[in-house]
PDB file of N, CA and C in Angstrom:
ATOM      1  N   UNK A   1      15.542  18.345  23.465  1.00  0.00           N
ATOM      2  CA  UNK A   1      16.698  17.831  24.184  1.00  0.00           C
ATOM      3  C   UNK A   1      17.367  16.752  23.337  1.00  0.00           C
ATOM      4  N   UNK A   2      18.775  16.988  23.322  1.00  0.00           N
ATOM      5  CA  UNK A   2      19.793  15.993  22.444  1.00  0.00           C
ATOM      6  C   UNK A   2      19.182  14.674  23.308  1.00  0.00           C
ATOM      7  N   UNK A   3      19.836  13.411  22.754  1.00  0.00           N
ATOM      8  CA  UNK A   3      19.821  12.113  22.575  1.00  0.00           C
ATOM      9  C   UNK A   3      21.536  12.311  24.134  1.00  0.00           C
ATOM     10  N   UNK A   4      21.169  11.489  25.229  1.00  0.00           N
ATOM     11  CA  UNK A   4      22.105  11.545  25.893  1.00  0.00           C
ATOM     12  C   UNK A   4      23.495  11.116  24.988  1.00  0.00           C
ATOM     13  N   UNK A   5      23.651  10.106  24.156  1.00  0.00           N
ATOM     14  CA  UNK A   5      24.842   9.524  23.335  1.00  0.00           C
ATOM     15  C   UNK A   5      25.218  10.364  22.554  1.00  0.00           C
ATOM     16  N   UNK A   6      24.486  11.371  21.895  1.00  0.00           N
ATOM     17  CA  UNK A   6      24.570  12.527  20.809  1.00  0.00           C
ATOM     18  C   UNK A   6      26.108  12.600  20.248  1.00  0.00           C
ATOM     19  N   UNK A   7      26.765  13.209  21.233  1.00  0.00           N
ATOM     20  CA  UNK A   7      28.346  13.225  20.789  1.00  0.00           C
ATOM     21  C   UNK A   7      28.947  12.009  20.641  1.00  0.00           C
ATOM     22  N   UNK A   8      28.982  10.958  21.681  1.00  0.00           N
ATOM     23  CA  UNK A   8      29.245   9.843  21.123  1.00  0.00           C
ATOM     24  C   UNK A   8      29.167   9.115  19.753  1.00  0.00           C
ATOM     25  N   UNK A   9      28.008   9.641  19.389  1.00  0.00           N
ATOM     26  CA  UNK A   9      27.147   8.904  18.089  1.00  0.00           C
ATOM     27  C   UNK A   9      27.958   9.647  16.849  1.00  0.00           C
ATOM     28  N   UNK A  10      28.324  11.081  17.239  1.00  0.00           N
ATOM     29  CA  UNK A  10      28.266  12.015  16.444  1.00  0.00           C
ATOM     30  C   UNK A  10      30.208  11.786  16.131  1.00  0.00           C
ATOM     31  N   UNK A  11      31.049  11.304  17.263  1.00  0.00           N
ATOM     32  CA  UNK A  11      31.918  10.933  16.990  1.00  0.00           C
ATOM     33  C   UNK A  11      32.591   9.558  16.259  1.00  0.00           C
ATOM     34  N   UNK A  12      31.758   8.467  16.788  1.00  0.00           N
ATOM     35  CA  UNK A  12      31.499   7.431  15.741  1.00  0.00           C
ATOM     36  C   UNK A  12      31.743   7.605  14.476  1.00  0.00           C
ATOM     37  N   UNK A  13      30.904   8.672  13.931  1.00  0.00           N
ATOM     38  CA  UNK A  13      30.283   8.712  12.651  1.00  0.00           C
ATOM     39  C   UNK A  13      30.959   9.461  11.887  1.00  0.00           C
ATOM     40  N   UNK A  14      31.909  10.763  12.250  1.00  0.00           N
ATOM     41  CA  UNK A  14      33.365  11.277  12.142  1.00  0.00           C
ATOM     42  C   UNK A  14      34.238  10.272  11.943  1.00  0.00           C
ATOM     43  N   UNK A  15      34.528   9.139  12.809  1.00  0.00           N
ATOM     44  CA  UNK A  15      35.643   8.580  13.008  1.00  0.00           C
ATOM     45  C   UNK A  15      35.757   7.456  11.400  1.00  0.00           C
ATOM     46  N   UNK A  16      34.027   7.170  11.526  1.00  0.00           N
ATOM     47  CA  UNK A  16      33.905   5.859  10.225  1.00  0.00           C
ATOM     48  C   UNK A  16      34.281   6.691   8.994  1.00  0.00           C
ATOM     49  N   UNK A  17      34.035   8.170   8.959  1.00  0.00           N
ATOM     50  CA  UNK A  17      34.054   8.899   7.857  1.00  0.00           C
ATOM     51  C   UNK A  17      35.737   8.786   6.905  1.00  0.00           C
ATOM     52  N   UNK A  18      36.172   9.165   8.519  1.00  0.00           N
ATOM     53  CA  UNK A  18      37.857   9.620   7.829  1.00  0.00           C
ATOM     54  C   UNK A  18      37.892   8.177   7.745  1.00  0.00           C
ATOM     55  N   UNK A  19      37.773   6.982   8.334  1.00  0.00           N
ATOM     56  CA  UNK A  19      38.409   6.196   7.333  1.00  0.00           C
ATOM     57  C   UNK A  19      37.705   5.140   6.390  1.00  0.00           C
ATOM     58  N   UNK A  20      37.091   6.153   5.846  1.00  0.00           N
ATOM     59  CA  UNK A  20      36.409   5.734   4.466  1.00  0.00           C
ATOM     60  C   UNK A  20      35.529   4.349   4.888  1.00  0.00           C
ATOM     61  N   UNK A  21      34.729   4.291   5.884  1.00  0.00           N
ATOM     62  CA  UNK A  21      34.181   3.174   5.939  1.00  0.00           C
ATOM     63  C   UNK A  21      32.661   3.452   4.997  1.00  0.00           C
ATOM     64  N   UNK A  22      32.700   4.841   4.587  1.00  0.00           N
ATOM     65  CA  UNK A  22      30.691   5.122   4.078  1.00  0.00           C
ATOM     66  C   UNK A  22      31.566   5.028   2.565  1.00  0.00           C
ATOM     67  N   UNK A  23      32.709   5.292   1.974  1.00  0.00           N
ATOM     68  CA  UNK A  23      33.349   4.834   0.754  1.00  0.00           C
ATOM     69  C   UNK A  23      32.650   4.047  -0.331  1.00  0.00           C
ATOM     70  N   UNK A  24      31.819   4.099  -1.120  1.00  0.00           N
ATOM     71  CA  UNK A  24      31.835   2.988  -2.234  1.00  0.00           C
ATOM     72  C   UNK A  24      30.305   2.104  -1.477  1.00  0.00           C
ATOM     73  N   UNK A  25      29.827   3.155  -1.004  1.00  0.00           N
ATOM     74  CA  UNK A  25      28.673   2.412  -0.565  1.00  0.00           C
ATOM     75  C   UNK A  25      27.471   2.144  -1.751  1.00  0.00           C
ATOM     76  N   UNK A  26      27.185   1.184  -1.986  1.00  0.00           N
ATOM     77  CA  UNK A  26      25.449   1.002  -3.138  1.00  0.00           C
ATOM     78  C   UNK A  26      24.214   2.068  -2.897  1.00  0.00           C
ATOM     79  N   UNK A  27      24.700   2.904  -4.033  1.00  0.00           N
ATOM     80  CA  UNK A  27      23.660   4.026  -4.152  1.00  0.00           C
ATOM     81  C   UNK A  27      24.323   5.608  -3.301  1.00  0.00           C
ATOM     82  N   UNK A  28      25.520   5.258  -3.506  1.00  0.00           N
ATOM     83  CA  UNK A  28      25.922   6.577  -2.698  1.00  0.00           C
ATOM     84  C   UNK A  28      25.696   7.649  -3.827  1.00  0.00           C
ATOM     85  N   UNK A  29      25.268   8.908  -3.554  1.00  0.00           N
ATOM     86  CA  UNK A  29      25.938   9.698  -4.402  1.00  0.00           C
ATOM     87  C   UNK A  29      23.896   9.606  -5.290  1.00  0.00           C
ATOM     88  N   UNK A  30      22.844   8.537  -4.991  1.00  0.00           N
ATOM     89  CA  UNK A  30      21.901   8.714  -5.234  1.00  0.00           C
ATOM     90  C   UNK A  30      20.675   9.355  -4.637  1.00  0.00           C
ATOM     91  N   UNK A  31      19.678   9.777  -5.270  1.00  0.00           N
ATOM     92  CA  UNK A  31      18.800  10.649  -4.419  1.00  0.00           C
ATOM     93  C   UNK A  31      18.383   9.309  -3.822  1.00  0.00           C
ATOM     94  N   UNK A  32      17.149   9.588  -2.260  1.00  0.00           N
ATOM     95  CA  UNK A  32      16.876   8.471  -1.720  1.00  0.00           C
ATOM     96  C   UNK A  32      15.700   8.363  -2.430  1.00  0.00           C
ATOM     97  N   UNK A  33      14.965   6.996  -2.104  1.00  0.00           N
ATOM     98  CA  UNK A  33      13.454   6.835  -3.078  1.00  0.00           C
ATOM     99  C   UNK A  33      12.221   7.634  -2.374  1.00  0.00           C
ATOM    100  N   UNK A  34      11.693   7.826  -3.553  1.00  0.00           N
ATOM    101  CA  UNK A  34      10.536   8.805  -2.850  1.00  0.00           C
ATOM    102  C   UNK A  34       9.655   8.591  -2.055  1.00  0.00           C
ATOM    103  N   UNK A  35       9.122   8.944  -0.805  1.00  0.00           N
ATOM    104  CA  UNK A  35       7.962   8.276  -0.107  1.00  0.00           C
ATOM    105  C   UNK A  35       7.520   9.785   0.473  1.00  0.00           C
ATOM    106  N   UNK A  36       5.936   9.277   0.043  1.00  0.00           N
ATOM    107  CA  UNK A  36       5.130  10.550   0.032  1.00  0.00           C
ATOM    108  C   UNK A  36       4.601  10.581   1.206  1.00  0.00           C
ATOM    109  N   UNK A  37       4.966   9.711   2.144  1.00  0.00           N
ATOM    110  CA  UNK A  37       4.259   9.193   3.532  1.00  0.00           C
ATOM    111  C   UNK A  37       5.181   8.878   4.711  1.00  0.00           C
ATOM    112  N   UNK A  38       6.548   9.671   5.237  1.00  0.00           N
ATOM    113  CA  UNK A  38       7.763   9.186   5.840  1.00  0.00           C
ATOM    114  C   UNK A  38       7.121   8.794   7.113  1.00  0.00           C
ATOM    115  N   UNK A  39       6.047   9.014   7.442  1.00  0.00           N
ATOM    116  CA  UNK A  39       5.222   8.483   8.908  1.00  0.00           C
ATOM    117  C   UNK A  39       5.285   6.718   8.898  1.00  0.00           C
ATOM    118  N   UNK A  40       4.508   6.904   7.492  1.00  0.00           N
ATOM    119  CA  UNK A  40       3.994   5.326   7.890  1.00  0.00           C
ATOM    120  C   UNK A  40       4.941   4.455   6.519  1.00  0.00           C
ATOM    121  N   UNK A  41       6.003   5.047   5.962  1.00  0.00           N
ATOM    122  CA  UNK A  41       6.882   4.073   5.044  1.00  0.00           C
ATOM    123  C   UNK A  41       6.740   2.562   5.471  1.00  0.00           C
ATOM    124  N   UNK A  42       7.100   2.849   6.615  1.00  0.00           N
ATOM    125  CA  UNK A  42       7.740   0.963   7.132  1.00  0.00           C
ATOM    126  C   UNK A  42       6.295   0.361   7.208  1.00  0.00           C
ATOM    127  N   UNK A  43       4.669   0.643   7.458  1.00  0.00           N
ATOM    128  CA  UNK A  43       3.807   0.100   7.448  1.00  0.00           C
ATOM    129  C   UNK A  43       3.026   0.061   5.974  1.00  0.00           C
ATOM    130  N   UNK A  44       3.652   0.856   5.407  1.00  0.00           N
ATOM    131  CA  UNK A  44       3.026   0.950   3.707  1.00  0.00           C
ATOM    132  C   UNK A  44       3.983  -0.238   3.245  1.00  0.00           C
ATOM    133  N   UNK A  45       5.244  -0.131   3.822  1.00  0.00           N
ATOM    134  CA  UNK A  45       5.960  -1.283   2.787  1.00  0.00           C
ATOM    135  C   UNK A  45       5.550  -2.894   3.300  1.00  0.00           C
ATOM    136  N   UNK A  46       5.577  -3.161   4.517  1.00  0.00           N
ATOM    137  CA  UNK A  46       4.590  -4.199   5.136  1.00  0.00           C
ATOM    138  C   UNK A  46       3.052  -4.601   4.001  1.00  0.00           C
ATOM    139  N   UNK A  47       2.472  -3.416   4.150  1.00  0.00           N
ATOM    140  CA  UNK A  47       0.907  -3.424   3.872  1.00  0.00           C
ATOM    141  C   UNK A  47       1.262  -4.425   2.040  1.00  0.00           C
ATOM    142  N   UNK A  48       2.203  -3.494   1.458  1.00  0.00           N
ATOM    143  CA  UNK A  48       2.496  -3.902   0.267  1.00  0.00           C
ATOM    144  C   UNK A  48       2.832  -5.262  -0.032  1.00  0.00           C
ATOM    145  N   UNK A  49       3.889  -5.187   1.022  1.00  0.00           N
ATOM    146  CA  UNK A  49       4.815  -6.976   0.623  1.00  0.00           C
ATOM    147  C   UNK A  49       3.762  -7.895   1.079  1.00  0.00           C
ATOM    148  N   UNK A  50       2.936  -7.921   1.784  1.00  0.00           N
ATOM    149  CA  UNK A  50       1.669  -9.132   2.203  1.00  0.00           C
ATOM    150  C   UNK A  50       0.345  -9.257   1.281  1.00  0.00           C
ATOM    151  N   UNK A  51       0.608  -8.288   0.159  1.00  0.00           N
ATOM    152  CA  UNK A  51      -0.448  -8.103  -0.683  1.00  0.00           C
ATOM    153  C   UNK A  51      -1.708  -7.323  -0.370  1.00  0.00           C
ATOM    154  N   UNK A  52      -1.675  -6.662   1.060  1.00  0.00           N
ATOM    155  CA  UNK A  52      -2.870  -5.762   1.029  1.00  0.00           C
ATOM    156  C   UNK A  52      -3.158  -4.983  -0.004  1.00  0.00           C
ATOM    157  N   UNK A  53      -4.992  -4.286  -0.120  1.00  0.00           N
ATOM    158  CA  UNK A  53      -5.045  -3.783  -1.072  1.00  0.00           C
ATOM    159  C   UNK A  53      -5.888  -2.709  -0.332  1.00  0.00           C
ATOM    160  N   UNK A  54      -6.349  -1.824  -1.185  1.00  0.00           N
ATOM    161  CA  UNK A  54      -6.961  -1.190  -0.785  1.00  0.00           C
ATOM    162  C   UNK A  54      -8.559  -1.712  -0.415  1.00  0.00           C
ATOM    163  N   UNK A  55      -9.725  -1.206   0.280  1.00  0.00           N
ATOM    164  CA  UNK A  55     -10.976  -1.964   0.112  1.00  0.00           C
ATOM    165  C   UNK A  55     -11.833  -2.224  -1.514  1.00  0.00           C
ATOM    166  N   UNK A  56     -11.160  -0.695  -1.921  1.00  0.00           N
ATOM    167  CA  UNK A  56     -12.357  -0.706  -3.531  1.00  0.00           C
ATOM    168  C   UNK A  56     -11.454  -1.958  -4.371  1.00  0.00           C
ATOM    169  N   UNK A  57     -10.518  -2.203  -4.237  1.00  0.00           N
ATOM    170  CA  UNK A  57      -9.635  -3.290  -5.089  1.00  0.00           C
ATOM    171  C   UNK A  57     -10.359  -4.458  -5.000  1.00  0.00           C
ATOM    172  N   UNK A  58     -10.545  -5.027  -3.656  1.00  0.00           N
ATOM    173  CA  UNK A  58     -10.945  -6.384  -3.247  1.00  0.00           C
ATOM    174  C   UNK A  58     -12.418  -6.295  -3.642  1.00  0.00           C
ATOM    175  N   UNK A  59     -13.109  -5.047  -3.422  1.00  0.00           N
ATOM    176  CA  UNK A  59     -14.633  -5.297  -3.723  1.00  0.00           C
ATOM    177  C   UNK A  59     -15.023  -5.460  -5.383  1.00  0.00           C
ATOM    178  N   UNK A  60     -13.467  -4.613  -6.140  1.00  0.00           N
ATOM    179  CA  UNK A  60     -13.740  -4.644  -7.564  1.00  0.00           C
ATOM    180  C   UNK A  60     -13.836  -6.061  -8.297  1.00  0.00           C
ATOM    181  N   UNK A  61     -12.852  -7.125  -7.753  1.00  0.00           N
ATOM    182  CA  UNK A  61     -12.706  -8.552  -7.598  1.00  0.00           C
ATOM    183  C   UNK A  61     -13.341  -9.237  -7.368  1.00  0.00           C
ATOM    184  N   UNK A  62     -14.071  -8.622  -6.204  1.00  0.00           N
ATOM    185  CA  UNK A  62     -15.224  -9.440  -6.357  1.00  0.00           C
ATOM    186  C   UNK A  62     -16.444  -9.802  -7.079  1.00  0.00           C
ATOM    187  N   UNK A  63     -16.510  -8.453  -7.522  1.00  0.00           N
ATOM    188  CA  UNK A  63     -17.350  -7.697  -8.337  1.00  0.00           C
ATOM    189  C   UNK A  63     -17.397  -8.243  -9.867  1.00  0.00           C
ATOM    190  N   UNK A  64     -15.879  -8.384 -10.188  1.00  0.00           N
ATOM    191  CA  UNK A  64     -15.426  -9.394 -11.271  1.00  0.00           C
ATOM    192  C   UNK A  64     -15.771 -11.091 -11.187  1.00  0.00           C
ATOM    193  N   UNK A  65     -15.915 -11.339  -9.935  1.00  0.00           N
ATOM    194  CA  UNK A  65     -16.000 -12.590  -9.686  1.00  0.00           C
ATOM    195  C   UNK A  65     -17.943 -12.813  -9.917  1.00  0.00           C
ATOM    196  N   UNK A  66     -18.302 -11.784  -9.406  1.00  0.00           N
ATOM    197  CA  UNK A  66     -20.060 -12.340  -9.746  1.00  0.00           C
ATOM    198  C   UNK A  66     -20.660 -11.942 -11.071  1.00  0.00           C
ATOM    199  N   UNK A  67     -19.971 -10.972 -11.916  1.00  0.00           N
ATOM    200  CA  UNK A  67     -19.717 -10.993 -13.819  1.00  0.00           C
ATOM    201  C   UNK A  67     -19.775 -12.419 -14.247  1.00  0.00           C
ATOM    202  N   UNK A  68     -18.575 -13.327 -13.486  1.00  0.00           N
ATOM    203  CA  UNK A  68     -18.688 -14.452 -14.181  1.00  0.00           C
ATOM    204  C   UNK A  68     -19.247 -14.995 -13.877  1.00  0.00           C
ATOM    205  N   UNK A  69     -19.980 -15.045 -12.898  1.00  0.00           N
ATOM    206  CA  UNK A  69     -21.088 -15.960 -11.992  1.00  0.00           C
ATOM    207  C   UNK A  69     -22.504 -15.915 -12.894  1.00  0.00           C
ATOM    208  N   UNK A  70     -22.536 -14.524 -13.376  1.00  0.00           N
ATOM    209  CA  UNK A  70     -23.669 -13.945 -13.990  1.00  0.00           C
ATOM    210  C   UNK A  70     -23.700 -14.508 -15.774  1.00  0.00           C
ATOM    211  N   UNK A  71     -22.355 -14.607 -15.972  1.00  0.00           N
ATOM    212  CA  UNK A  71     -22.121 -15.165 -17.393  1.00  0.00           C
ATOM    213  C   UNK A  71     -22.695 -16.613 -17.856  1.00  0.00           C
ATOM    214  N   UNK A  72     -22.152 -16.894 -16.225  1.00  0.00           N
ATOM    215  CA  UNK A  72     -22.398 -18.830 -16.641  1.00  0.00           C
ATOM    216  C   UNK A  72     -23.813 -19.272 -15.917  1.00  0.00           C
ATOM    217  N   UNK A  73     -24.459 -18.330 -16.229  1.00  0.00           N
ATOM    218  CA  UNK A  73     -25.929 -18.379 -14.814  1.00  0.00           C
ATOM    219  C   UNK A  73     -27.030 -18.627 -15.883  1.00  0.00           C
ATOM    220  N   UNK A  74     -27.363 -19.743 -15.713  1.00  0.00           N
ATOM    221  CA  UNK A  74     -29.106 -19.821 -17.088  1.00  0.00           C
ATOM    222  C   UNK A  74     -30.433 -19.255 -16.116  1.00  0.00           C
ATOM    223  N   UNK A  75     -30.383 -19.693 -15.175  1.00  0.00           N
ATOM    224  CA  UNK A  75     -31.488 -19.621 -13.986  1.00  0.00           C
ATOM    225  C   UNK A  75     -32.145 -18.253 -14.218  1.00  0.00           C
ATOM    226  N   UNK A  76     -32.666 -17.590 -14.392  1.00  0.00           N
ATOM    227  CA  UNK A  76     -33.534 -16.299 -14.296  1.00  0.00           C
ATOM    228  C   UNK A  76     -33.103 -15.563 -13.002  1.00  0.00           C
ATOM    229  N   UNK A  77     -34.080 -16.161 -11.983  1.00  0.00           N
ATOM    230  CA  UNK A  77     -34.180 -15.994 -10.220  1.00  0.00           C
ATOM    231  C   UNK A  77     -32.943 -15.759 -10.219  1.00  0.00           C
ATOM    232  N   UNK A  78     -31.851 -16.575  -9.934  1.00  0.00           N
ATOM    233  CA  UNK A  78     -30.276 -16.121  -9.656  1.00  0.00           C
ATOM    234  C   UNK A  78     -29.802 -15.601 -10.370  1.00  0.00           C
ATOM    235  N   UNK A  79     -29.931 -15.587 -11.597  1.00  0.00           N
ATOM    236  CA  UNK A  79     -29.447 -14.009 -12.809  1.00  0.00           C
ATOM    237  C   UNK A  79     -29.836 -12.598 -11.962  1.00  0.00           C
ATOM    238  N   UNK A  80     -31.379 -12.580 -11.863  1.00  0.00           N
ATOM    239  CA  UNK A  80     -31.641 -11.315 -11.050  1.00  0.00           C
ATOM    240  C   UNK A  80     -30.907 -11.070  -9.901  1.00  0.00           C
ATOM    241  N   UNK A  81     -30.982 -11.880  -8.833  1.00  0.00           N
ATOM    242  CA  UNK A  81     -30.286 -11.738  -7.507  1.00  0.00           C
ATOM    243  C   UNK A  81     -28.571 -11.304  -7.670  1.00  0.00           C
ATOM    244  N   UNK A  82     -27.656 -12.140  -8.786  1.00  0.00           N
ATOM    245  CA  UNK A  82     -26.988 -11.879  -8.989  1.00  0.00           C
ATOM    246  C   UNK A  82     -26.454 -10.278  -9.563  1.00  0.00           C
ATOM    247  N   UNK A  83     -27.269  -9.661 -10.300  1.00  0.00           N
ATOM    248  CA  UNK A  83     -27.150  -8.560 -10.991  1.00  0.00           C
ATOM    249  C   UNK A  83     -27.912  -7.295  -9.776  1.00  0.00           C
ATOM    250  N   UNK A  84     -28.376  -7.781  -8.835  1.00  0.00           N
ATOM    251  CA  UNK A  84     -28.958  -7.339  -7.694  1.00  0.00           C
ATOM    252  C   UNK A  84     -27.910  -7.027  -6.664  1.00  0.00           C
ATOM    253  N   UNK A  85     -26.821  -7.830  -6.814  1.00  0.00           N
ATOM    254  CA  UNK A  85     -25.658  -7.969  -5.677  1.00  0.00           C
ATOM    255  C   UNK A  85     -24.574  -7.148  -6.350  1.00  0.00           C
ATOM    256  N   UNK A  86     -24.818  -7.514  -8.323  1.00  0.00           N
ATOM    257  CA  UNK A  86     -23.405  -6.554  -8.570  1.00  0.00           C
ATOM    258  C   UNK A  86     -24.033  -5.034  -8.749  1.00  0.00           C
ATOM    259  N   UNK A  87     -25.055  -4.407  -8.375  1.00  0.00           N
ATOM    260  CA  UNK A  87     -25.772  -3.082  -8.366  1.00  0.00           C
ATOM    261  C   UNK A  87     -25.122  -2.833  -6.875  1.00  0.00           C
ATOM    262  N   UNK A  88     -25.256  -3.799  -5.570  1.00  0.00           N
ATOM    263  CA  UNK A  88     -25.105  -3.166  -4.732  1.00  0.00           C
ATOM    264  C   UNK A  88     -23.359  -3.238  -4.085  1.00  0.00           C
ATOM    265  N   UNK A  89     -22.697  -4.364  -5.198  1.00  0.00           N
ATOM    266  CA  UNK A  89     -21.172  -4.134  -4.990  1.00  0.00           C
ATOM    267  C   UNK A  89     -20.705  -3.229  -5.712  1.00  0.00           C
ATOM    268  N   UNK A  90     -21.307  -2.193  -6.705  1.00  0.00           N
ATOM    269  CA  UNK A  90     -20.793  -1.116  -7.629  1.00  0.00           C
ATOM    270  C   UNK A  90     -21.012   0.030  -6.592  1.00  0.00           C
ATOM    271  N   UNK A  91     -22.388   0.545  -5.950  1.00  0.00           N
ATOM    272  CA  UNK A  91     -22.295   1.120  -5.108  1.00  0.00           C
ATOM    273  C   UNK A  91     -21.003   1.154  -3.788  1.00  0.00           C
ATOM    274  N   UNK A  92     -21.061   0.070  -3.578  1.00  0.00           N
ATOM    275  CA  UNK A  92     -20.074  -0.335  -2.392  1.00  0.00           C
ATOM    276  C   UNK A  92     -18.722  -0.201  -3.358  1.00  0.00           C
ATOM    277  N   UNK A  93     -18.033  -0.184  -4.137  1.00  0.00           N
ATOM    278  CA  UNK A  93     -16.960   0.264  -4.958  1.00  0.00           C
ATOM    279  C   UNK A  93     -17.319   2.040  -4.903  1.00  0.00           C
ATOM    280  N   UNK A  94     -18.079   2.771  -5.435  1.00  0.00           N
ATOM    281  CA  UNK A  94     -17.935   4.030  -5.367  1.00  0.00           C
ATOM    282  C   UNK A  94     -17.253   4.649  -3.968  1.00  0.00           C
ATOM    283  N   UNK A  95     -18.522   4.266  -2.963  1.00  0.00           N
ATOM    284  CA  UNK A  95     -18.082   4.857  -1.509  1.00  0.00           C
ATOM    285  C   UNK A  95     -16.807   4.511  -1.167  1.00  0.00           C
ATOM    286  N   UNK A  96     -16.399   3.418  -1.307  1.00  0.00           N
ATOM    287  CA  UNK A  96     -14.872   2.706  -0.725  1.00  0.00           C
ATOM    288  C   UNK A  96     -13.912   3.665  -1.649  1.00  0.00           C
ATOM    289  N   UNK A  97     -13.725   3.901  -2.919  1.00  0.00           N
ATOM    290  CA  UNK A  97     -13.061   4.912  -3.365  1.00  0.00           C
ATOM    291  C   UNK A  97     -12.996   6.283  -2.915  1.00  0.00           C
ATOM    292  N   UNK A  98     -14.022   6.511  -2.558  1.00  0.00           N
ATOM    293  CA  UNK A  98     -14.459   8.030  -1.545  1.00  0.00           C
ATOM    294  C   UNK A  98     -14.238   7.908  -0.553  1.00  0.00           C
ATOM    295  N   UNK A  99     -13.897   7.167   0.522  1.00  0.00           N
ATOM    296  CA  UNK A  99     -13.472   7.391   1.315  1.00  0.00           C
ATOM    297  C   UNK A  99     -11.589   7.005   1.441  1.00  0.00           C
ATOM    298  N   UNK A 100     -11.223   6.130   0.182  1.00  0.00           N
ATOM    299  CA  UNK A 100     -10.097   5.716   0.165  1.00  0.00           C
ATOM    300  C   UNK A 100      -9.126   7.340  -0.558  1.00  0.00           C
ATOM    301  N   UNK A 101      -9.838   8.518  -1.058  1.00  0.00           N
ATOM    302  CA  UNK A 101      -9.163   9.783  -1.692  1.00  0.00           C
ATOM    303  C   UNK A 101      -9.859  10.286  -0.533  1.00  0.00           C
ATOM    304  N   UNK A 102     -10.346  10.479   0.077  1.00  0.00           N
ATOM    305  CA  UNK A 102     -10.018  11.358   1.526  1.00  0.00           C
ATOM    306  C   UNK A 102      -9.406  11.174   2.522  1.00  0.00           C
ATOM    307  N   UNK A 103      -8.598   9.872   2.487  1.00  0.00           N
ATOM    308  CA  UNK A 103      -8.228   9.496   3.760  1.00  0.00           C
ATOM    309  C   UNK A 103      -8.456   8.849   4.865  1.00  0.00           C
TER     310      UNK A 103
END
């Protein structure tokens, strides 16, 4: 079922035409940008502009973050524990990628 305004809308948009109000518009005459996702565009572009990431991103970071922890570490005991945590944040990076290519 049409939109009750349908013709209304549809005359509007005739009327702006003939007098050149869509004229000289920015990007006329260009393809639109690609989005492989027209469902959720407006929440991908959100997700983007606030810096979300994906999960394997943030865990990779972190992951980077206990490298250096491990670099500047003399202690033995916390060397191990440390290299104990980046065994089980590499794991936790695989799965988060596996589930981030399925969906």
């Amino acid at each position: 079922m049409d939109h009750p305004l349908i013709d209304l809308i549809n005359q509007k948009i005739a009327q702006a035409q003939a007098e050149g109000d869509f004229d000289d518009l920015p990007g006329a005459g260009q393809p639109l940008p690609e989005c492989d996702d027209p469902e959720n565009a407006l929440l991908n572009r959100v997700i983007e502009q606030n810096g979300a990431v994906p999960e394997f991103v943030q865990l990779s970071r972190e992951l980077a973050r206990l490298r250096e922890q491990l670099r500047d570490c003399a202690d033995r005991t916390q060397r191990r524990s440390l290299m104990q945590d980046m065994s089980m944040m590499e794991a936790r990076i695989e799965l988060a990628k596996q589930a981030f290519r399925r969906g």
